[in-house]
Protein backbone atom coordinates (compact mmCIF):
# COMPACT_ATOMS: atom_id res chain seq x y z
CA UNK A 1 36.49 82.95 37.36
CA UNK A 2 38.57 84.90 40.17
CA UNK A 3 41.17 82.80 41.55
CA UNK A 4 40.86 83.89 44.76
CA UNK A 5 37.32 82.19 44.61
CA UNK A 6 38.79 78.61 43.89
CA UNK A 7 38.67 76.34 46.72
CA UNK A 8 41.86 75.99 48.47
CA UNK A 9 41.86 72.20 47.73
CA UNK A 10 41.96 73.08 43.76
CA UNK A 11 44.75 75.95 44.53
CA UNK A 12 47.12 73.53 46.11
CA UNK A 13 46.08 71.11 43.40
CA UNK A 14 47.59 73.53 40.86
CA UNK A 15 50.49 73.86 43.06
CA UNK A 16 51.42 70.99 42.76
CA UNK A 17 50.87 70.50 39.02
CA UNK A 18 53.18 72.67 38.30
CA UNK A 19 55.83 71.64 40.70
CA UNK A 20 55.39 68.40 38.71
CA UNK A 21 55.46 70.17 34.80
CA UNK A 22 58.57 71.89 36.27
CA UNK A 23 60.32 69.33 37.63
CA UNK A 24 60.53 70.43 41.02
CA UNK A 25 58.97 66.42 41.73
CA UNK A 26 60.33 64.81 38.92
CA UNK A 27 59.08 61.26 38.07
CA UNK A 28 59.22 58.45 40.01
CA UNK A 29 60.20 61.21 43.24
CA UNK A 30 57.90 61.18 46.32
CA UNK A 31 55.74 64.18 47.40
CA UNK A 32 56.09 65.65 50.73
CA UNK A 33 53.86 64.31 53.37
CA UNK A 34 50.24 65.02 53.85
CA UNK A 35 51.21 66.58 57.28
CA UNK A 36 54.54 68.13 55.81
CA UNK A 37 52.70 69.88 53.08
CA UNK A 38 49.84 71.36 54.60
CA UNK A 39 52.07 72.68 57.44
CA UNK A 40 54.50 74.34 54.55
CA UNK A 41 51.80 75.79 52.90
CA UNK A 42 49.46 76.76 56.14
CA UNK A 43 46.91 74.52 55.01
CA UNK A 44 44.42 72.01 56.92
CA UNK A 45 45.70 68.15 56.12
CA UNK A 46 42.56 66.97 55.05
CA UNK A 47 42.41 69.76 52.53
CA UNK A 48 45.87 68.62 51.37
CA UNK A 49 44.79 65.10 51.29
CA UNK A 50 41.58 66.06 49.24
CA UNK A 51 44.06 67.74 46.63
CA UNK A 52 46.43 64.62 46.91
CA UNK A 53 43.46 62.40 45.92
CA UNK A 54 42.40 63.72 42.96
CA UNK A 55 45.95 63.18 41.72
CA UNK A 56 45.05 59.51 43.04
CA UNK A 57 41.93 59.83 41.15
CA UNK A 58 44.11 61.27 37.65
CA UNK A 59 46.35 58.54 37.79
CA UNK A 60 49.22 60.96 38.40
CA UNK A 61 50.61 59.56 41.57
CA UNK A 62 50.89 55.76 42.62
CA UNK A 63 50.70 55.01 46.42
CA UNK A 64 53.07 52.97 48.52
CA UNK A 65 51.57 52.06 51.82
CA UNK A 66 54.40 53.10 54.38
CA UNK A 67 56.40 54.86 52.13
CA UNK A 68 53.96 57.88 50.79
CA UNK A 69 52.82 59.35 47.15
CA UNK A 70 55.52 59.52 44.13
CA UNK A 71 54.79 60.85 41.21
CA UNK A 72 53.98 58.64 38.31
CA UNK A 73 55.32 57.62 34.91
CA UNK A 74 54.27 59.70 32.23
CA UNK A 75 52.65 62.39 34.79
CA UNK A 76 54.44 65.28 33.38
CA UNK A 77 53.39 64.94 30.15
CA UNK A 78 49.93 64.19 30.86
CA UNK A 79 49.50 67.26 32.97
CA UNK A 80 50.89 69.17 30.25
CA UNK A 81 48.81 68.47 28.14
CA UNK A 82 45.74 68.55 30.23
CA UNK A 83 47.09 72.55 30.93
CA UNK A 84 47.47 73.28 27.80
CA UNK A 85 44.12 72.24 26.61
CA UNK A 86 42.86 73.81 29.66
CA UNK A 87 44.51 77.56 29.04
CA UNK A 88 44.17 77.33 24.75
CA UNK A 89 40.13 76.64 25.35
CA UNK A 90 39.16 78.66 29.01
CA UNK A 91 41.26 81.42 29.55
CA UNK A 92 43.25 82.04 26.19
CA UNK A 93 39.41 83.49 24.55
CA UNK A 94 39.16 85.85 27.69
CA UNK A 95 42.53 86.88 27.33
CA UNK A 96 42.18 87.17 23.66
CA UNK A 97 39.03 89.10 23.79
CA UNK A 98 40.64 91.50 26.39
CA UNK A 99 43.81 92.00 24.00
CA UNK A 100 41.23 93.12 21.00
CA UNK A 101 39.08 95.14 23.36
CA UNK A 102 42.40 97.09 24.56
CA UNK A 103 43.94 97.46 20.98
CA UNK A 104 47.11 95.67 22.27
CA UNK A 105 49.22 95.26 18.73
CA UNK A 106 51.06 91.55 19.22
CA UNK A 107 54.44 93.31 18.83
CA UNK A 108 53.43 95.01 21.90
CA UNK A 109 52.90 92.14 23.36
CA UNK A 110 56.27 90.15 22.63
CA UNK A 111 58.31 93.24 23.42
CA UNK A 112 60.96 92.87 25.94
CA UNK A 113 59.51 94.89 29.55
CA UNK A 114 61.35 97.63 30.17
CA UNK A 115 61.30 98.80 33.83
């Protein structure tokens, strides 16, 4: 799947996830505002919101009414793993395959990029 043909929802989403596996919002840390976010990031807030929910949905964010979203206990992890899974079993083959059909030798691969 082309990237560019994700819904923008599911782009932020990602965003996001890996603001959270990087620590950029640690545990426990509140996410920017519905309103703040989508104006960083030129988005429409009920797109934001839509991404925001299915963290809801994931468990990966508690509410507070009047104080905003922070990101749960245990959220890193879990969206760690869920990555993981996602790139060894969807795009790791496609990569792999590619790496074959090229003839890319894996020392090739782990070689420093010189520039």
């Amino acid at each position: 799947m082309v990237a560019s043909s994700r819904p923008v929802y599911l782009k932020l989403r990602d965003m996001i996830a890996a603001a959270i596996i990087d620590g950029t919002y640690e545990e426990g840390t509140l996410l920017p505002s519905v309103r703040m976010l989508a104006a960083q990031q030129g988005a429409n807030p009920l797109t934001v919101a839509k991404a925001y929910q299915q963290f809801q949905l994931d468990e990966l964010v508690e509410v507070q009414r009047g104080v905003g979203m922070m990101v749960a206990k245990g959220a890193r992890a879990r969206l760690l793993s869920a990555e993981r899974d996602q790139f060894l079993t969807r795009e790791w083959p496609a990569i792999r395959e590619r790496i074959d059909r090229l003839g890319v030798d894996v020392a090739e691969l782990l070689a420093p990029v010189v520039r």
